[in-house]
C-alpha atoms as a PDB file:
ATOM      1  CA  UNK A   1     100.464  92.132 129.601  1.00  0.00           C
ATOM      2  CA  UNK A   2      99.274  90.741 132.919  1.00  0.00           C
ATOM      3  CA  UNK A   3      96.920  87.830 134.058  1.00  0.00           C
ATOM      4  CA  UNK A   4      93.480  88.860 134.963  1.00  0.00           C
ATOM      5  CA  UNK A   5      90.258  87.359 135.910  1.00  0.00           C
ATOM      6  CA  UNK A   6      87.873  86.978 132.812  1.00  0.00           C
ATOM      7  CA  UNK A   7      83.934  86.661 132.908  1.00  0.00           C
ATOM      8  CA  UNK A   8      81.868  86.193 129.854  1.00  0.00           C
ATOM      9  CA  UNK A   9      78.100  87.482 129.636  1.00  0.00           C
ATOM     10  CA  UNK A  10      76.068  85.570 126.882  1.00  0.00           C
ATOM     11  CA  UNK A  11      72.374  85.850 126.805  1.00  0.00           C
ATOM     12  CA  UNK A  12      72.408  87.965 130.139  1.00  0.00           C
ATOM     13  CA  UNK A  13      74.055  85.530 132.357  1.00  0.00           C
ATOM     14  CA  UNK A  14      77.756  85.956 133.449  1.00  0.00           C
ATOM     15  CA  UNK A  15      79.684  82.727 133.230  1.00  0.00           C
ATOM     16  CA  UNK A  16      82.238  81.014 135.960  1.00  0.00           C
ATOM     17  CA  UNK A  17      85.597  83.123 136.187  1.00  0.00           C
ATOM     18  CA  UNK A  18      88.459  82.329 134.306  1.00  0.00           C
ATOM     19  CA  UNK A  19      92.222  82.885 133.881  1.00  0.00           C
ATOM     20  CA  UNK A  20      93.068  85.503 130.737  1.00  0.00           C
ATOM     21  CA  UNK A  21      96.277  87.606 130.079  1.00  0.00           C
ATOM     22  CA  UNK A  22      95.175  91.667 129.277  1.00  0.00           C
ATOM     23  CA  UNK A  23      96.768  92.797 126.100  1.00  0.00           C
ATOM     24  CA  UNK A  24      95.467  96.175 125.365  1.00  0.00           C
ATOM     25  CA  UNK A  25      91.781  96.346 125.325  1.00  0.00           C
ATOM     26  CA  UNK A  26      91.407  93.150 125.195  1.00  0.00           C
ATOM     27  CA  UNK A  27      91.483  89.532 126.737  1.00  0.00           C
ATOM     28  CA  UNK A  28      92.971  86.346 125.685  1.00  0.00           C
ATOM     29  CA  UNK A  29      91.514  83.417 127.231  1.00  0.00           C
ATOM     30  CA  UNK A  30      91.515  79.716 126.340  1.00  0.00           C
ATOM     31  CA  UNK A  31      88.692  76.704 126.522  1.00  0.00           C
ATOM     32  CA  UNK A  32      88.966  73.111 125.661  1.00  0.00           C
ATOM     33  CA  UNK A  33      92.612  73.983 123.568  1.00  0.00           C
ATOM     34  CA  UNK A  34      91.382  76.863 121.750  1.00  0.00           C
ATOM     35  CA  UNK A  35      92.182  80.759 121.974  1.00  0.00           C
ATOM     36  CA  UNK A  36      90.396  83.837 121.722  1.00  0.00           C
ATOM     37  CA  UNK A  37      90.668  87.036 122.017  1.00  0.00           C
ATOM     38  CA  UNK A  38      87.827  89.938 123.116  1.00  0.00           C
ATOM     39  CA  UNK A  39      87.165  93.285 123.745  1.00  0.00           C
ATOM     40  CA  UNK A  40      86.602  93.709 127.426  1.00  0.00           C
ATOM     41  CA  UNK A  41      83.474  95.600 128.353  1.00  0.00           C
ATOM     42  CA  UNK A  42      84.346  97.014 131.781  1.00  0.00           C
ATOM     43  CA  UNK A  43      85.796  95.656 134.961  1.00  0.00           C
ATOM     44  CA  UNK A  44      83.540  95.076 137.822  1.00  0.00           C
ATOM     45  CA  UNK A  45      84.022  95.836 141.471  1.00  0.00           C
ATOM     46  CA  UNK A  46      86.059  92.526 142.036  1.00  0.00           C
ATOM     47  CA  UNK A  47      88.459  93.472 139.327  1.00  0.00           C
ATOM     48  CA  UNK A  48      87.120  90.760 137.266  1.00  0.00           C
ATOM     49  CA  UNK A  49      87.542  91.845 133.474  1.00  0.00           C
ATOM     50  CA  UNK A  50      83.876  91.301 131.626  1.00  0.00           C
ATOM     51  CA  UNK A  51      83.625  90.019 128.023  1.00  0.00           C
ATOM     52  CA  UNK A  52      79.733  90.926 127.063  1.00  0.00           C
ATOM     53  CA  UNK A  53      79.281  88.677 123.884  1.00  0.00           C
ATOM     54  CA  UNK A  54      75.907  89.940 123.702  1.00  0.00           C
ATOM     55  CA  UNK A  55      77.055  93.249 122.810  1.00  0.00           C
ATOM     56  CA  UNK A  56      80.422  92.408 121.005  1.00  0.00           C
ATOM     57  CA  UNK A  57      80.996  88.598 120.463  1.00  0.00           C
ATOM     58  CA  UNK A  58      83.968  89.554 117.738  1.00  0.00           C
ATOM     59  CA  UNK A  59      87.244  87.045 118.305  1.00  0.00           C
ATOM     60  CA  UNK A  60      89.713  88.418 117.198  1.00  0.00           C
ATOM     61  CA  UNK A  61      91.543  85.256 116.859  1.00  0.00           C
ATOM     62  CA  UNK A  62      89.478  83.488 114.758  1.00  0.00           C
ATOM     63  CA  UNK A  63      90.113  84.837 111.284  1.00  0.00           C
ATOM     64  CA  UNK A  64      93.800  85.037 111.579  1.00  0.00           C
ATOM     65  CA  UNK A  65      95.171  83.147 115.281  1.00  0.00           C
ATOM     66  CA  UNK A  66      98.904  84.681 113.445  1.00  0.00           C
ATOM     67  CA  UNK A  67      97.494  87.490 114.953  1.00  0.00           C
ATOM     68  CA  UNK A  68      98.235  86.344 118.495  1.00  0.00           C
ATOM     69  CA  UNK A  69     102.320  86.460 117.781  1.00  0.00           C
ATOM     70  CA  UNK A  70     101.800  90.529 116.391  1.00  0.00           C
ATOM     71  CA  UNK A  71     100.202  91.130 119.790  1.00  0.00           C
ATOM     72  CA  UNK A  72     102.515  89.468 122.022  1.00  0.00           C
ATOM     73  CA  UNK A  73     105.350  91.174 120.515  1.00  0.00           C
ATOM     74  CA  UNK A  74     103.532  94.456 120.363  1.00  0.00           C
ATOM     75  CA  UNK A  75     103.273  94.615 124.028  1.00  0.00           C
ATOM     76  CA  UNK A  76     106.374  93.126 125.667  1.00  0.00           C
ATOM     77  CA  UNK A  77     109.342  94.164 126.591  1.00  0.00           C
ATOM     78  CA  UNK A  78     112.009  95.796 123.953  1.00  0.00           C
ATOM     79  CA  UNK A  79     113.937  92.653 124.757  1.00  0.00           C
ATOM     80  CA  UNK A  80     111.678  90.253 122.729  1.00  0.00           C
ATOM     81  CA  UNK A  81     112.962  89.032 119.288  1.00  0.00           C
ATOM     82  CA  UNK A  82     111.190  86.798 116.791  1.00  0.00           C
ATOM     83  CA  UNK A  83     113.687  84.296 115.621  1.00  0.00           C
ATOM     84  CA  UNK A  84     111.706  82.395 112.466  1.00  0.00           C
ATOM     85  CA  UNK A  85     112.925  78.779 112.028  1.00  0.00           C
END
Protein backbone atom coordinates (compact mmCIF):
# COMPACT_ATOMS: atom_id res chain seq x y z
CA UNK A 1 0.00 0.00 0.00
CA UNK A 2 1.19 3.54 -0.63
CA UNK A 3 -0.50 7.07 -0.87
CA UNK A 4 -1.14 8.27 -4.31
CA UNK A 5 -2.77 11.06 -6.05
CA UNK A 6 -6.43 10.14 -7.16
CA UNK A 7 -8.51 11.87 -10.04
CA UNK A 8 -12.01 10.91 -10.85
CA UNK A 9 -13.51 11.33 -14.52
CA UNK A 10 -17.43 11.50 -14.48
CA UNK A 11 -19.25 12.63 -17.50
CA UNK A 12 -15.84 13.45 -19.32
CA UNK A 13 -14.48 15.90 -16.92
CA UNK A 14 -11.60 14.97 -14.49
CA UNK A 15 -12.23 16.22 -10.99
CA UNK A 16 -9.71 18.20 -8.42
CA UNK A 17 -6.87 15.73 -7.14
CA UNK A 18 -7.14 13.94 -4.12
CA UNK A 19 -5.27 11.91 -1.47
CA UNK A 20 -5.95 7.81 -1.89
CA UNK A 21 -3.84 4.81 -0.57
CA UNK A 22 -3.15 2.04 -3.77
CA UNK A 23 -4.15 -1.39 -2.69
CA UNK A 24 -3.82 -3.59 -5.64
CA UNK A 25 -5.65 -2.37 -8.59
CA UNK A 26 -7.39 -0.23 -6.92
CA UNK A 27 -7.86 3.12 -4.91
CA UNK A 28 -9.31 3.95 -1.64
CA UNK A 29 -10.25 7.42 -1.24
CA UNK A 30 -12.58 9.24 1.16
CA UNK A 31 -15.25 12.36 0.77
CA UNK A 32 -17.37 14.03 3.32
CA UNK A 33 -16.64 10.73 5.96
CA UNK A 34 -17.29 8.10 3.55
CA UNK A 35 -14.95 5.42 1.76
CA UNK A 36 -14.66 3.91 -1.45
CA UNK A 37 -12.86 1.92 -3.24
CA UNK A 38 -12.19 1.81 -7.39
CA UNK A 39 -10.55 0.29 -10.05
CA UNK A 40 -7.96 2.66 -11.35
CA UNK A 41 -8.03 3.20 -15.09
CA UNK A 42 -4.44 4.23 -15.84
CA UNK A 43 -1.99 6.68 -14.41
CA UNK A 44 -1.31 9.79 -16.28
CA UNK A 45 1.94 11.53 -16.97
CA UNK A 46 1.90 13.31 -13.47
CA UNK A 47 1.57 10.01 -11.74
CA UNK A 48 -1.84 10.91 -10.78
CA UNK A 49 -3.91 7.53 -10.49
CA UNK A 50 -7.38 8.02 -12.70
CA UNK A 51 -10.72 6.56 -11.51
CA UNK A 52 -13.00 6.77 -14.93
CA UNK A 53 -16.57 6.30 -13.38
CA UNK A 54 -17.86 6.60 -16.74
CA UNK A 55 -16.42 3.43 -17.72
CA UNK A 56 -16.40 1.54 -14.29
CA UNK A 57 -18.23 3.45 -11.44
CA UNK A 58 -18.27 -0.08 -9.26
CA UNK A 59 -17.31 0.72 -5.29
CA UNK A 60 -16.24 -1.82 -4.03
CA UNK A 61 -16.98 -0.66 -0.62
CA UNK A 62 -20.37 -0.14 -0.80
CA UNK A 63 -21.97 -3.56 -0.56
CA UNK A 64 -19.78 -4.85 2.13
CA UNK A 65 -17.23 -1.68 3.74
CA UNK A 66 -15.97 -5.28 6.00
CA UNK A 67 -14.32 -5.58 2.95
CA UNK A 68 -11.87 -2.76 3.63
CA UNK A 69 -10.25 -4.82 6.85
CA UNK A 70 -9.69 -8.20 4.20
CA UNK A 71 -7.75 -5.75 2.03
CA UNK A 72 -5.69 -4.05 4.47
CA UNK A 73 -4.57 -7.20 5.88
CA UNK A 74 -4.13 -8.77 2.49
CA UNK A 75 -1.51 -6.35 1.59
CA UNK A 76 0.60 -5.44 4.63
CA UNK A 77 3.26 -6.60 6.15
CA UNK A 78 3.44 -10.40 7.66
CA UNK A 79 3.59 -8.53 10.94
CA UNK A 80 -0.14 -7.48 10.98
CA UNK A 81 -2.55 -9.44 13.29
CA UNK A 82 -6.29 -8.98 13.69
CA UNK A 83 -7.00 -9.05 17.34
CA UNK A 84 -11.18 -9.17 17.49
CA UNK A 85 -12.51 -7.56 20.71
Amino acid sequence: MKKVKVAFVFEGKKDSIEEGVLIGDKVLTVADGDYSLHKFDKVDHDGVYIVNLDKNDTDYLADDGRLLFDLIVKHSNANFQWISA
